[in-house]
N, C-alpha and C. Protein backbone atom coordinates (compact mmCIF):
# COMPACT_ATOMS: atom_id res chain seq x y z
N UNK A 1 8.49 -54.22 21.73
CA UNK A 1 7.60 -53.33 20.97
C UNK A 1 6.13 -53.46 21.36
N UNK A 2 6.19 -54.58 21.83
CA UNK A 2 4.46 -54.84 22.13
C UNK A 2 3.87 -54.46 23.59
N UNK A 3 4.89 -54.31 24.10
CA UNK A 3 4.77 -53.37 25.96
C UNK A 3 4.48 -52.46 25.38
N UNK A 4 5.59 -51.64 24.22
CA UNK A 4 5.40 -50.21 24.46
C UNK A 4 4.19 -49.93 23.67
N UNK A 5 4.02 -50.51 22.75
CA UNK A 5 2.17 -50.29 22.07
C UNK A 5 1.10 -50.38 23.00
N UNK A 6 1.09 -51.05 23.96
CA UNK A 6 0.10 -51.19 24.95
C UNK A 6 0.69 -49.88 25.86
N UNK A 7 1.37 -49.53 26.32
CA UNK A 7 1.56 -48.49 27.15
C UNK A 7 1.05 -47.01 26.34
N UNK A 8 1.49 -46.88 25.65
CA UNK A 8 0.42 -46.17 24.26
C UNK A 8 -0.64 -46.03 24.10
N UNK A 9 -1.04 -46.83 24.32
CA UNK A 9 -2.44 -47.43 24.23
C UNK A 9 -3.30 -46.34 25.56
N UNK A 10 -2.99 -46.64 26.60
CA UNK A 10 -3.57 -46.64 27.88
C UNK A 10 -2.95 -44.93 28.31
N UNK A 11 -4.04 -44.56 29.03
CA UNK A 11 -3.40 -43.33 30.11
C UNK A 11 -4.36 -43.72 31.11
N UNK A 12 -3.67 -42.57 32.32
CA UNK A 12 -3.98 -42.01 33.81
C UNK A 12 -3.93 -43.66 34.55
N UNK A 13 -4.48 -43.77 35.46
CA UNK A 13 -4.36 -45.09 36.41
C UNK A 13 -3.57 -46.08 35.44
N UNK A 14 -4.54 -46.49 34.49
CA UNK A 14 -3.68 -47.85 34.19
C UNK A 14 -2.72 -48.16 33.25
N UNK A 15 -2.10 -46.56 32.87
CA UNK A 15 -1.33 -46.33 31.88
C UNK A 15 0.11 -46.80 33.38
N UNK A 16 -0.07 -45.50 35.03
CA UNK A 16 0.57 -46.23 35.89
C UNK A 16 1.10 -47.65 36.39
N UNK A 17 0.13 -47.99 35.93
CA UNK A 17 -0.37 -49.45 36.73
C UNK A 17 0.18 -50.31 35.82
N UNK A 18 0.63 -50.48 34.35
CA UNK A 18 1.33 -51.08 33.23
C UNK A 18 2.94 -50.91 33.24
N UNK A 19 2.75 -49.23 33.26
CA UNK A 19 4.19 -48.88 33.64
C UNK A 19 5.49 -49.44 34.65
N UNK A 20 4.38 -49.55 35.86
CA UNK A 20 4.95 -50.28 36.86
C UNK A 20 4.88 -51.73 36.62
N UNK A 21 4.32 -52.94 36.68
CA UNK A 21 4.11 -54.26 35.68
C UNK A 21 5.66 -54.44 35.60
N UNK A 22 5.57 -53.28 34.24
CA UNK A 22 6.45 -53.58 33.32
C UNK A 22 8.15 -53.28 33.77
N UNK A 23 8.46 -51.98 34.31
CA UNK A 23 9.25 -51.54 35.22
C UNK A 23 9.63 -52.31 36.27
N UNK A 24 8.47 -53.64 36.93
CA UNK A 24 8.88 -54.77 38.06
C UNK A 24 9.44 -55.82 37.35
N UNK A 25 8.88 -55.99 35.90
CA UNK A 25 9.16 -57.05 35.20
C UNK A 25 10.98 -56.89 34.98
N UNK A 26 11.28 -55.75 34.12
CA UNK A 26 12.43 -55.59 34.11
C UNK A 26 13.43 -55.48 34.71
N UNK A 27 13.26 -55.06 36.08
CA UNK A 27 13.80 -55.08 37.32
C UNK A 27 14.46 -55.98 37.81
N UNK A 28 13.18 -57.45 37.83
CA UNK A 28 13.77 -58.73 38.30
C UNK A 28 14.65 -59.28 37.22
N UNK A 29 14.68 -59.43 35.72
CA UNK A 29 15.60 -59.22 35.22
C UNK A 29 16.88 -59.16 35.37
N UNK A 30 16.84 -58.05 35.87
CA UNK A 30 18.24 -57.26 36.19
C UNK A 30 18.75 -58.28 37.37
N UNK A 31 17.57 -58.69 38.39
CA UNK A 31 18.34 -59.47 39.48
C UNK A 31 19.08 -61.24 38.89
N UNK A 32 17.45 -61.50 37.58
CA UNK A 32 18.54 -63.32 37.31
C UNK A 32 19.94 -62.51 36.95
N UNK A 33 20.07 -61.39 36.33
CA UNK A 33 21.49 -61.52 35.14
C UNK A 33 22.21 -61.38 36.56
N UNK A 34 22.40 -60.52 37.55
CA UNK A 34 23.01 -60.43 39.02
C UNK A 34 23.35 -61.91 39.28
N UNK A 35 22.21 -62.55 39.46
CA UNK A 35 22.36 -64.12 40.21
C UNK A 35 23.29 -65.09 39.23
N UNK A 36 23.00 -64.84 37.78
CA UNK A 36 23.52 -65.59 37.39
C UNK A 36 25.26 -65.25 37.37
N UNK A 37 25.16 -64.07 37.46
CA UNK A 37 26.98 -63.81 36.98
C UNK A 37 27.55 -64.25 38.52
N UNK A 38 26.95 -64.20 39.62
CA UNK A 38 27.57 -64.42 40.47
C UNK A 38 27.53 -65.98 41.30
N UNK A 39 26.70 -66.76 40.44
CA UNK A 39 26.65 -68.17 40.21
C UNK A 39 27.80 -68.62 39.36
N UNK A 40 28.50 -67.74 38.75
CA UNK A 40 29.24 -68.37 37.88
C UNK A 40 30.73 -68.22 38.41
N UNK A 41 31.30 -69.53 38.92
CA UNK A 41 32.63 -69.17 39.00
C UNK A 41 33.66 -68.48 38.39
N UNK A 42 34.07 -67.88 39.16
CA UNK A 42 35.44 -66.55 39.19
C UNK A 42 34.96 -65.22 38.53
N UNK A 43 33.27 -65.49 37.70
CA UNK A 43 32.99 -63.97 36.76
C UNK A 43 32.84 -63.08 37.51
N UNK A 44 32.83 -63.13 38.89
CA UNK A 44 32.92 -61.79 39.82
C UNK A 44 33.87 -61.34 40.99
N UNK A 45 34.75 -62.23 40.49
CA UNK A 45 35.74 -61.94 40.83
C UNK A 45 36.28 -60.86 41.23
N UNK A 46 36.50 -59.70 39.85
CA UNK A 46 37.10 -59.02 40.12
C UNK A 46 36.26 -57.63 41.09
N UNK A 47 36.68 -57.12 42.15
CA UNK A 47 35.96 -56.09 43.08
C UNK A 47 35.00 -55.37 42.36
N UNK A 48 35.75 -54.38 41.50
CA UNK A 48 35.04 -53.46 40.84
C UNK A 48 33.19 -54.08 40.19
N UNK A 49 33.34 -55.13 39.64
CA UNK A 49 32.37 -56.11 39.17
C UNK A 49 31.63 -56.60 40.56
N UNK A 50 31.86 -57.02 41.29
CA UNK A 50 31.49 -57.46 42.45
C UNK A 50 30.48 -56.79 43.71
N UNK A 51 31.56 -55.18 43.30
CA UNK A 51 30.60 -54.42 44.14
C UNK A 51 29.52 -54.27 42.96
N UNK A 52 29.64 -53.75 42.14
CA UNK A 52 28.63 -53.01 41.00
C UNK A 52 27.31 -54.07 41.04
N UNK A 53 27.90 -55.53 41.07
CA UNK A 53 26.65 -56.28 41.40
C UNK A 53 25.61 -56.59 42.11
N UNK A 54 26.54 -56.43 43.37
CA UNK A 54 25.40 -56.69 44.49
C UNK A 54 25.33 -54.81 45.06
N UNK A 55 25.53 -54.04 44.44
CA UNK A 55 24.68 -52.42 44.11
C UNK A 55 23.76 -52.82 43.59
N UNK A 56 23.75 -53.09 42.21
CA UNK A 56 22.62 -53.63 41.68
C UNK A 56 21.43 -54.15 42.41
N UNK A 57 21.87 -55.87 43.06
CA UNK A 57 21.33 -56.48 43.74
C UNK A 57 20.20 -55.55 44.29
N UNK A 58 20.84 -54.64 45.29
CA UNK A 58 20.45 -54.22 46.44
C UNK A 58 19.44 -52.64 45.82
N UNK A 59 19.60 -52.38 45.05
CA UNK A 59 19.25 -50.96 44.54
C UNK A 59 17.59 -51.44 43.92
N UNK A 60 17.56 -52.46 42.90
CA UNK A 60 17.01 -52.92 41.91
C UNK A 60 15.69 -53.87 42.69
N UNK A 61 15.94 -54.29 43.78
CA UNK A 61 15.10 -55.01 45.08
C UNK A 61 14.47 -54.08 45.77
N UNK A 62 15.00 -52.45 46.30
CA UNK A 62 14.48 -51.67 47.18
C UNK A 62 13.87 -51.34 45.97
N UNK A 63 13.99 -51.38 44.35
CA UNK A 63 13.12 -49.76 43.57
C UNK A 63 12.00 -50.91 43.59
N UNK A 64 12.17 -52.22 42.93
CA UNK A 64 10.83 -52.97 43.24
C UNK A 64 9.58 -52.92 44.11
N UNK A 65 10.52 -52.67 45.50
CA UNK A 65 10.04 -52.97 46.54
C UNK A 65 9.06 -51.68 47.15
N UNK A 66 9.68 -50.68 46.18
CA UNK A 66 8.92 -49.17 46.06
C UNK A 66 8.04 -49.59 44.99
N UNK A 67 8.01 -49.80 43.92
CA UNK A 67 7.01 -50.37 43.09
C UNK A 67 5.84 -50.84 42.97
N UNK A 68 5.58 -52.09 43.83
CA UNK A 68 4.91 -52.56 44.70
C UNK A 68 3.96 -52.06 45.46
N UNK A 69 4.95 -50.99 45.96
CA UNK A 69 3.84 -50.20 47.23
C UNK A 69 3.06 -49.17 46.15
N UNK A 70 3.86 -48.90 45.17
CA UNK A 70 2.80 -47.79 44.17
C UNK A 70 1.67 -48.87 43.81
N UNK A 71 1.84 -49.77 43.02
CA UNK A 71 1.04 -50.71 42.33
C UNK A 71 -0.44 -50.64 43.46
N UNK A 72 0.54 -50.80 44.56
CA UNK A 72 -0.89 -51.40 45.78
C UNK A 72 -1.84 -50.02 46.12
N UNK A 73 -0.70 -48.73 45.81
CA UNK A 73 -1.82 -47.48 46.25
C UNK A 73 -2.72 -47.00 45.30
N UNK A 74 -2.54 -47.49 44.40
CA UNK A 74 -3.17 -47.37 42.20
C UNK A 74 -4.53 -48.64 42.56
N UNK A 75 -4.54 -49.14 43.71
CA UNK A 75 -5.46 -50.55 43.71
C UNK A 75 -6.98 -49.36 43.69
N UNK A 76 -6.90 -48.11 44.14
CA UNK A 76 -8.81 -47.68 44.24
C UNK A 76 -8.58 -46.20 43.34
N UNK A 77 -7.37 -46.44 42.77
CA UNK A 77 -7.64 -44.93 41.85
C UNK A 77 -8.60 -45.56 40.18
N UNK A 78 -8.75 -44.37 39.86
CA UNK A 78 -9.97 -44.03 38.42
C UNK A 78 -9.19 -44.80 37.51
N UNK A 79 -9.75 -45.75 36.54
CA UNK A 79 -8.96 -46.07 35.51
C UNK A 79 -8.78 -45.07 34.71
């Protein structure tokens, strides 16, 4: 609740610039719960689970990794 009050809060550049933050924050997230299920013996076992994970993995790393590059092009825009 307290992200989204601050995102509220803010527009144009750094309403972006929070959005994303917050959007990287959750992201990596997504990668411990990945790492951890597949740290855990036999919980990925099964294919279906297995692929869906390292989709994840791999999906959730490139949107970051797009993220990033927004964050860095937001570095000389107007607050």
């Amino acid at each position: 609740p307290e992200d989204l009050a601050s995102l509220a809060a803010v527009r144009g550049a750094t309403f972006d610039r929070l959005f994303l933050e917050l959007m990287i924050r959750h992201h990596e997230c997504a990668l411990v719960m990945v790492a951890d299920l597949l740290a855990t013996p036999r919980a990925a076992q099964d294919v279906d689970v297995n692929v869906f994970a390292n989709e994840i993995h791999l999906v959730q790393t490139a949107e970051i990794d797009v993220m990033h590059q927004m964050l860095s092009d937001l570095q000389g825009a107007p607050q």
